[in-house]
N, C-alpha and C. Protein backbone atom coordinates (compact mmCIF):
# COMPACT_ATOMS: atom_id res chain seq x y z
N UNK A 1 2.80 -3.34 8.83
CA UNK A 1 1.54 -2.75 9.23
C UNK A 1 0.43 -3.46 8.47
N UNK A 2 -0.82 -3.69 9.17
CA UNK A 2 -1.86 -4.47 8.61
C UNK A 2 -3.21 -3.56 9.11
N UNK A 3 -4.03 -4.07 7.85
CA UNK A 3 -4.79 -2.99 8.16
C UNK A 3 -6.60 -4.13 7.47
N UNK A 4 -7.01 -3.53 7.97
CA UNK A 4 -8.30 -4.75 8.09
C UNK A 4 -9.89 -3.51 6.92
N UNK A 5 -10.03 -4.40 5.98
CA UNK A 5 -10.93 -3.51 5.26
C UNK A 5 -12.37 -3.26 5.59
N UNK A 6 -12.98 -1.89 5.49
CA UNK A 6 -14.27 -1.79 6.56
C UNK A 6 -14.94 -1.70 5.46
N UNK A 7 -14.97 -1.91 4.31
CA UNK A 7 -15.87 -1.92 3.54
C UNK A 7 -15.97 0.14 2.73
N UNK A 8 -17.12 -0.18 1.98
CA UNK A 8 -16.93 1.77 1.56
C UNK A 8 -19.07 1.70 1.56
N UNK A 9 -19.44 2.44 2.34
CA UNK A 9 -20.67 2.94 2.58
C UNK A 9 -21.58 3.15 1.03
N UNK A 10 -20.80 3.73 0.11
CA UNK A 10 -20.88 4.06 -1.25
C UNK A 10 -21.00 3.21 -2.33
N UNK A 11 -20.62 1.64 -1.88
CA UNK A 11 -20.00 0.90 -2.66
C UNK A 11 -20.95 -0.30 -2.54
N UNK A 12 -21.35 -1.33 -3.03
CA UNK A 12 -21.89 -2.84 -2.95
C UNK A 12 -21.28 -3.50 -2.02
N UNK A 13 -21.31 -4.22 -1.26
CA UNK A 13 -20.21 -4.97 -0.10
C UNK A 13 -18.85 -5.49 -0.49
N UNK A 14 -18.82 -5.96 -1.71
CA UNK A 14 -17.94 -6.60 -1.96
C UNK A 14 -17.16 -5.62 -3.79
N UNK A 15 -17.11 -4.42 -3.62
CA UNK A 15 -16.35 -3.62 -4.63
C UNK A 15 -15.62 -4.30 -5.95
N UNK A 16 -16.23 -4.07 -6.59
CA UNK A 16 -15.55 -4.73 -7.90
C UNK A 16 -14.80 -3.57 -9.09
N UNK A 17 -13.75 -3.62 -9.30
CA UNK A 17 -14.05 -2.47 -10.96
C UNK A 17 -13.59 -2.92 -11.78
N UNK A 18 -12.60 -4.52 -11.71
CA UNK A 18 -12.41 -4.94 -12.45
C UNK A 18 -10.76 -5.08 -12.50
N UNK A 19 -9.89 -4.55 -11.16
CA UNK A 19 -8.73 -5.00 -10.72
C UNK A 19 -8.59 -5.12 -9.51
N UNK A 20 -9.36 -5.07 -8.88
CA UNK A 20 -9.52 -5.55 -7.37
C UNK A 20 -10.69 -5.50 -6.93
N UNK A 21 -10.32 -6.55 -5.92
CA UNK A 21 -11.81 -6.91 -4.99
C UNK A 21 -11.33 -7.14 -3.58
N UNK A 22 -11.65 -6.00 -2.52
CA UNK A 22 -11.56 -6.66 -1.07
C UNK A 22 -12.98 -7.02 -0.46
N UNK A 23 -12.64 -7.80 0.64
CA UNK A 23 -13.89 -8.24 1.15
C UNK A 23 -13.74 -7.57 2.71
N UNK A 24 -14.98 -6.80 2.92
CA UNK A 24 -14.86 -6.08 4.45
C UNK A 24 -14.49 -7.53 5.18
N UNK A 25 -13.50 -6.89 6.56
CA UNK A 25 -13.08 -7.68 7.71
C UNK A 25 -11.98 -8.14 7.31
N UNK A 26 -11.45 -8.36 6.01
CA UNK A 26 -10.03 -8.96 5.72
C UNK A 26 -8.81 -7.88 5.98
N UNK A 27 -7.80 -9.02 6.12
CA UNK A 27 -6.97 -8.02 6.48
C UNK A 27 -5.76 -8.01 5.48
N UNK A 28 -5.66 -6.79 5.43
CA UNK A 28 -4.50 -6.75 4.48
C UNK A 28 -2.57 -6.09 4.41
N UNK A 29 -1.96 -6.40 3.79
CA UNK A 29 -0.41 -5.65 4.46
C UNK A 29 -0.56 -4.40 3.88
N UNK A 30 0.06 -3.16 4.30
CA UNK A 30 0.18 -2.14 3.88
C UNK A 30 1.40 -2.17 3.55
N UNK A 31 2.06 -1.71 2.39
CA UNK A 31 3.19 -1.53 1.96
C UNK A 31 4.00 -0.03 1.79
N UNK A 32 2.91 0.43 1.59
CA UNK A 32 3.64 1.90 1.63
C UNK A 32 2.52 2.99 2.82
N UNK A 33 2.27 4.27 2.89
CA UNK A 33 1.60 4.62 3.51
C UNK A 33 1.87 6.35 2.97
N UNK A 34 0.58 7.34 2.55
CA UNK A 34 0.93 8.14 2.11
C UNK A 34 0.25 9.11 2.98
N UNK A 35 0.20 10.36 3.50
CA UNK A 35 -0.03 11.25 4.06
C UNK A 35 0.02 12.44 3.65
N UNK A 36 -1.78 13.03 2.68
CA UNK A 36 -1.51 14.40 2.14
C UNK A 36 -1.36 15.95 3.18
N UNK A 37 -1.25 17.06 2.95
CA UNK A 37 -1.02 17.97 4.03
C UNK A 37 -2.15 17.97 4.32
N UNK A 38 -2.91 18.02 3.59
CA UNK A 38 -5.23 17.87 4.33
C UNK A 38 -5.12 16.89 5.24
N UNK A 39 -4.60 15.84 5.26
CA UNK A 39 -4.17 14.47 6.83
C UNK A 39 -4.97 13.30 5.85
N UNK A 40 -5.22 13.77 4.89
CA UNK A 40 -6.35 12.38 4.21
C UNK A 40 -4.38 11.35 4.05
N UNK A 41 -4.92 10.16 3.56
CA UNK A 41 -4.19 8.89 3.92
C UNK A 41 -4.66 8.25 2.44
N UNK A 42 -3.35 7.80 2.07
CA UNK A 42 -3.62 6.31 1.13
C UNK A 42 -2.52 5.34 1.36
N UNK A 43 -3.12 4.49 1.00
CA UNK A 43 -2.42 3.20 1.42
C UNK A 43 -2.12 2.64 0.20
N UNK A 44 -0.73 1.77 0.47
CA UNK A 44 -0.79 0.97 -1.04
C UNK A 44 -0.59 -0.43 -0.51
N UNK A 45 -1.54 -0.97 -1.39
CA UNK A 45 -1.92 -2.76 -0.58
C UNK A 45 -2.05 -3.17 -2.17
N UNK A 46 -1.39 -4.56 -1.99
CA UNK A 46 -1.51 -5.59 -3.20
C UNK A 46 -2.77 -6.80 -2.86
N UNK A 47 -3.79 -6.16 -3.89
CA UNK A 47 -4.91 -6.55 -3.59
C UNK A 47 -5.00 -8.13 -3.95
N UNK A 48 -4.12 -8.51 -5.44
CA UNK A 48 -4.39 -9.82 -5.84
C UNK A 48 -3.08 -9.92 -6.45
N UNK A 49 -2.00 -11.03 -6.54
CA UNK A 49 -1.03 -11.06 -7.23
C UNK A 49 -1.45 -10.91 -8.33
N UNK A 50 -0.06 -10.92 -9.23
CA UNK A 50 0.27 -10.06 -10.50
C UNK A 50 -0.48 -8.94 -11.15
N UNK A 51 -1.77 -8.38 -10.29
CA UNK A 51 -1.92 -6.41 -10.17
C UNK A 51 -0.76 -6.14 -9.64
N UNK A 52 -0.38 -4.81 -10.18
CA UNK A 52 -0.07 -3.59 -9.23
C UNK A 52 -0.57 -3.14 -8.12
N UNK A 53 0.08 -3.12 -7.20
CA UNK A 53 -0.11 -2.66 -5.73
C UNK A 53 -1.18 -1.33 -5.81
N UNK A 54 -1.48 -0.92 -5.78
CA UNK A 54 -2.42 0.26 -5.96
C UNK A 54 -2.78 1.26 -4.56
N UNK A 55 -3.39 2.37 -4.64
CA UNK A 55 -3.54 3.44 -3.72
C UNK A 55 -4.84 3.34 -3.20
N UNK A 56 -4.88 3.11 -2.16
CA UNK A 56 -6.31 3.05 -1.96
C UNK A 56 -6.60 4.15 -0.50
N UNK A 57 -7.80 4.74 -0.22
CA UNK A 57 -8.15 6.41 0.65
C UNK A 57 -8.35 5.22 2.23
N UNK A 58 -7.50 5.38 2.81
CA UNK A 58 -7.36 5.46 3.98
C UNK A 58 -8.50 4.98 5.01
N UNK A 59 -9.58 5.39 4.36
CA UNK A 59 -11.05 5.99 5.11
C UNK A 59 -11.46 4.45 5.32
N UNK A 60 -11.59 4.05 4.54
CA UNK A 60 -12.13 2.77 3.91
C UNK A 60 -11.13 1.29 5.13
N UNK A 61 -10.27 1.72 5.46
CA UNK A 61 -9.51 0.71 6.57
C UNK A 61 -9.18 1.06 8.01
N UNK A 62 -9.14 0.59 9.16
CA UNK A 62 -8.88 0.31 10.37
C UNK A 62 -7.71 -0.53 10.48
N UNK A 63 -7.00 -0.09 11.74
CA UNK A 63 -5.40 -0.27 11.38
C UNK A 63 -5.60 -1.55 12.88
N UNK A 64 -4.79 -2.73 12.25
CA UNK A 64 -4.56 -3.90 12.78
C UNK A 64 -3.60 -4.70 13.72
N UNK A 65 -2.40 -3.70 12.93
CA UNK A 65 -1.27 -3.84 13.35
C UNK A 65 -0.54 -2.92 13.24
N UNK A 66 0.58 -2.00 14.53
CA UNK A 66 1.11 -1.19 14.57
C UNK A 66 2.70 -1.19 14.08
N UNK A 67 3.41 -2.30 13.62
CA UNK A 67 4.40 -2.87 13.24
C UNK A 67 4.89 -2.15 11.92
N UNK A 68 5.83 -1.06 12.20
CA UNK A 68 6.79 -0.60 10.68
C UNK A 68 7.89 -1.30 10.19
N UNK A 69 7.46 -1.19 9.00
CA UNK A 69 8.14 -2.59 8.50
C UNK A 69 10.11 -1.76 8.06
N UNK A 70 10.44 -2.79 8.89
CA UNK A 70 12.26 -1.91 8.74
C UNK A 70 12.60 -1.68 7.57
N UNK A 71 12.08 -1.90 5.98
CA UNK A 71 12.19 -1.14 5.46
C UNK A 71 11.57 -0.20 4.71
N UNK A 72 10.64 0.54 5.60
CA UNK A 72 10.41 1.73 5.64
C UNK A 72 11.74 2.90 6.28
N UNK A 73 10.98 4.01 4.78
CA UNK A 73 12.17 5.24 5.08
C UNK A 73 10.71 6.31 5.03
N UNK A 74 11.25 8.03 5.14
CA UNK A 74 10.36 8.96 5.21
C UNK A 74 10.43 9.63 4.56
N UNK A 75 9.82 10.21 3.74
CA UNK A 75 10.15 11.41 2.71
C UNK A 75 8.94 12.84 3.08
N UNK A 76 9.46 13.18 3.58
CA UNK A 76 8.28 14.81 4.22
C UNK A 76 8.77 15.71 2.73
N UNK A 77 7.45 16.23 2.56
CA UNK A 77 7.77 17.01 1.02
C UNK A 77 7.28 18.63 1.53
N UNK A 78 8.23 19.31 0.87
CA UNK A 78 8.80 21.03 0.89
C UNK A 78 6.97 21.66 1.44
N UNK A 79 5.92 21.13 0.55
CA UNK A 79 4.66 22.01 0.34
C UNK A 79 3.37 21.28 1.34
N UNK A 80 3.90 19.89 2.32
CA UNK A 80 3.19 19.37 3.34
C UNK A 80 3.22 17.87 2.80
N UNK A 81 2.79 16.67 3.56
CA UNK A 81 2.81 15.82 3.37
C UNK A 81 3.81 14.91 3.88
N UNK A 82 3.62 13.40 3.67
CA UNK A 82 5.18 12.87 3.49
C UNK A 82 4.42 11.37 3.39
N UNK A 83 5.43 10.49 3.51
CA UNK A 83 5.34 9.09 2.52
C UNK A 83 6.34 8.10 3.04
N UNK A 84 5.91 7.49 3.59
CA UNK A 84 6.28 6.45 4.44
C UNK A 84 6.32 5.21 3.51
N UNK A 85 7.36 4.51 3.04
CA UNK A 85 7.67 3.13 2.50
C UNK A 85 8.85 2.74 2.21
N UNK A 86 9.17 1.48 1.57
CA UNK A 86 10.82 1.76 1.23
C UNK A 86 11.17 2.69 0.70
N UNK A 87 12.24 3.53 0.97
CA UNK A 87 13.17 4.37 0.00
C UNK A 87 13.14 4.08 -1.35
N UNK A 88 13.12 2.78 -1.96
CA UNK A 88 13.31 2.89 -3.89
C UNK A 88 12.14 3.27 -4.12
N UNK A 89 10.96 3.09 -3.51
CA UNK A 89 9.41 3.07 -3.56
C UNK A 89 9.10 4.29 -3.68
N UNK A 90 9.46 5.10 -2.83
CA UNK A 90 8.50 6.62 -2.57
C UNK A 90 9.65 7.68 -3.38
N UNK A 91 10.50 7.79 -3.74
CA UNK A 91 11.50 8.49 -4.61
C UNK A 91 11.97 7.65 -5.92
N UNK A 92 11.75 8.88 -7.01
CA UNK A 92 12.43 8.56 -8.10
C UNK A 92 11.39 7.74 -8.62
N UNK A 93 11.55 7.19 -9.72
CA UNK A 93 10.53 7.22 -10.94
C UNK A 93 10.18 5.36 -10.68
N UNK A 94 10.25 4.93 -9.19
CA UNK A 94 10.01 3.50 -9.08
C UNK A 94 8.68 3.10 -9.61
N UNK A 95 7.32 4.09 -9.43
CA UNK A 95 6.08 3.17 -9.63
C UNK A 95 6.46 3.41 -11.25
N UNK A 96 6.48 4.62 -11.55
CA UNK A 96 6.50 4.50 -13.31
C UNK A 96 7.20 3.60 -14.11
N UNK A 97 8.19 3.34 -13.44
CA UNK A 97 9.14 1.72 -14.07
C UNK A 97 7.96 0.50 -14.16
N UNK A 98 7.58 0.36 -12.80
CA UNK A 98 6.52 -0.43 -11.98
C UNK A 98 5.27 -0.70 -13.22
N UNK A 99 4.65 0.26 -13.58
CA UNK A 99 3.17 0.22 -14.46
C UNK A 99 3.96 0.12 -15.92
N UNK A 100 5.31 0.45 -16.47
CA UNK A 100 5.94 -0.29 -17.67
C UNK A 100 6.13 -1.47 -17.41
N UNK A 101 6.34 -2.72 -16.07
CA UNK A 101 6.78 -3.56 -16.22
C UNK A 101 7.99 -3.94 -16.57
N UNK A 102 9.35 -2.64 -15.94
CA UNK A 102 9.88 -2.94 -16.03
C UNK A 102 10.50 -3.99 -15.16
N UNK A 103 11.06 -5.27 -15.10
CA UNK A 103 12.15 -6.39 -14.84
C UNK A 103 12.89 -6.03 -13.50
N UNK A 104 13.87 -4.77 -14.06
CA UNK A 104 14.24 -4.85 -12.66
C UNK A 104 13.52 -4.29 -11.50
N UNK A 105 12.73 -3.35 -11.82
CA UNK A 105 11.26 -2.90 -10.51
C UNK A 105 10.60 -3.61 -10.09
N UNK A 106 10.39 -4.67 -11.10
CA UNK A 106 9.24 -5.77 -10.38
C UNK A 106 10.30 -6.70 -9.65
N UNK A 107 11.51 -6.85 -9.76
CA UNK A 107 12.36 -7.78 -9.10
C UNK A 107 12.68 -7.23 -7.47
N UNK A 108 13.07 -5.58 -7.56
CA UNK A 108 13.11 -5.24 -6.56
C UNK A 108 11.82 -5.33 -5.57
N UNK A 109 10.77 -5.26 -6.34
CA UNK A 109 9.35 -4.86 -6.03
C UNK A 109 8.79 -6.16 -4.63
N UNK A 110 9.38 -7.16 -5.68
CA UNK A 110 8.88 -8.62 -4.80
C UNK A 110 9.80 -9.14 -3.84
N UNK A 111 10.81 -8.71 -3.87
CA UNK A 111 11.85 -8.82 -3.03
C UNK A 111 11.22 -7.88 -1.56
N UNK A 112 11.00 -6.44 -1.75
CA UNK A 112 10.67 -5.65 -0.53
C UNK A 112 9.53 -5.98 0.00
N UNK A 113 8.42 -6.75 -1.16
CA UNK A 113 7.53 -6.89 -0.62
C UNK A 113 7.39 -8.51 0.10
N UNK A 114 8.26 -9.34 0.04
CA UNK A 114 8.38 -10.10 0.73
C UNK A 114 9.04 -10.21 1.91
N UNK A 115 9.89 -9.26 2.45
CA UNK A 115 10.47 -8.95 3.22
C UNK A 115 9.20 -8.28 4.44
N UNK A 116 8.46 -7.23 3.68
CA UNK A 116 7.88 -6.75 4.61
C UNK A 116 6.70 -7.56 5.20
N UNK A 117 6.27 -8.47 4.02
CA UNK A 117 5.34 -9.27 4.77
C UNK A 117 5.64 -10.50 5.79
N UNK A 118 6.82 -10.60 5.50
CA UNK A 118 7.84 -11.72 6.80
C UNK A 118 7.84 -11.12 7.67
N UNK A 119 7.82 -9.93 8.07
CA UNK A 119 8.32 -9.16 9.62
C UNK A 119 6.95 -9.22 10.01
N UNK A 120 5.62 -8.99 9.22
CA UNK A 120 4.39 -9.05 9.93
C UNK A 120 3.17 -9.41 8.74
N UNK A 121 3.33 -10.85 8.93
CA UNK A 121 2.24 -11.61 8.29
C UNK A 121 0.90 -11.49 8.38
N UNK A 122 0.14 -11.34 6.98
CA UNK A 122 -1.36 -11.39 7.33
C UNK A 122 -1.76 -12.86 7.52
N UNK A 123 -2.81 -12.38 8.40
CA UNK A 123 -3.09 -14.15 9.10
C UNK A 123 -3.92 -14.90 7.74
């Protein structure tokens, strides 16, 4: 899934804070996809190699490409919601490994995320 950035109304054109920077009209892969029970949306897109993939509000992108990436799984949670990405991703303590840096998360990490961007490349 690809998703093209519209910029944030709130923001300078080109958003800075000091770990990412998108530029409206680009397009970017979505890697995971989160869905609170309110219907608000975050996305997790790897803005610049070696950051962390990060969460970003939904609002802010227009969807490009309709393509789920096969490994995506679903996790619907007891109190509303649910969370669309790989299975190691959205269960169990993967991002917290992830922001330690741990070795084998980031190994799995680049592995899924190369996979998913092979099935549907940003141009």
């Amino acid at each position: 899934m690809r998703v093209r950035y519209l910029g944030a109304p709130d923001t300078p054109p080109n958003p800075v804070d000091g770990r990412y920077h998108f530029i409206p009209g680009q397009e970017y892969a979505v890697l995971e996809l989160h869905v609170r029970s309110d219907g608000s949306s975050s996305l997790r897109i790897e803005h610049s190699p070696g950051d962390l993939a990060g969460l970003y509000s939904g609002k802010y992108f227009e969807q490009v490409s309709d393509s789920i990436p096969s490994q995506w799984g679903v996790e619907i949670y007891p109190r509303g919601g649910l969370s669309l990405g790989p299975k190691e991703w959205i269960a169990g303590d993967f991002w917290e490994r992830m922001m330690e840096r741990d070795p084998e998360a980031e190994a799995a990490f680049e592995v899924t995320r190369d996979a998913i961007l092979a099935e549907d490349p940003v141009a």
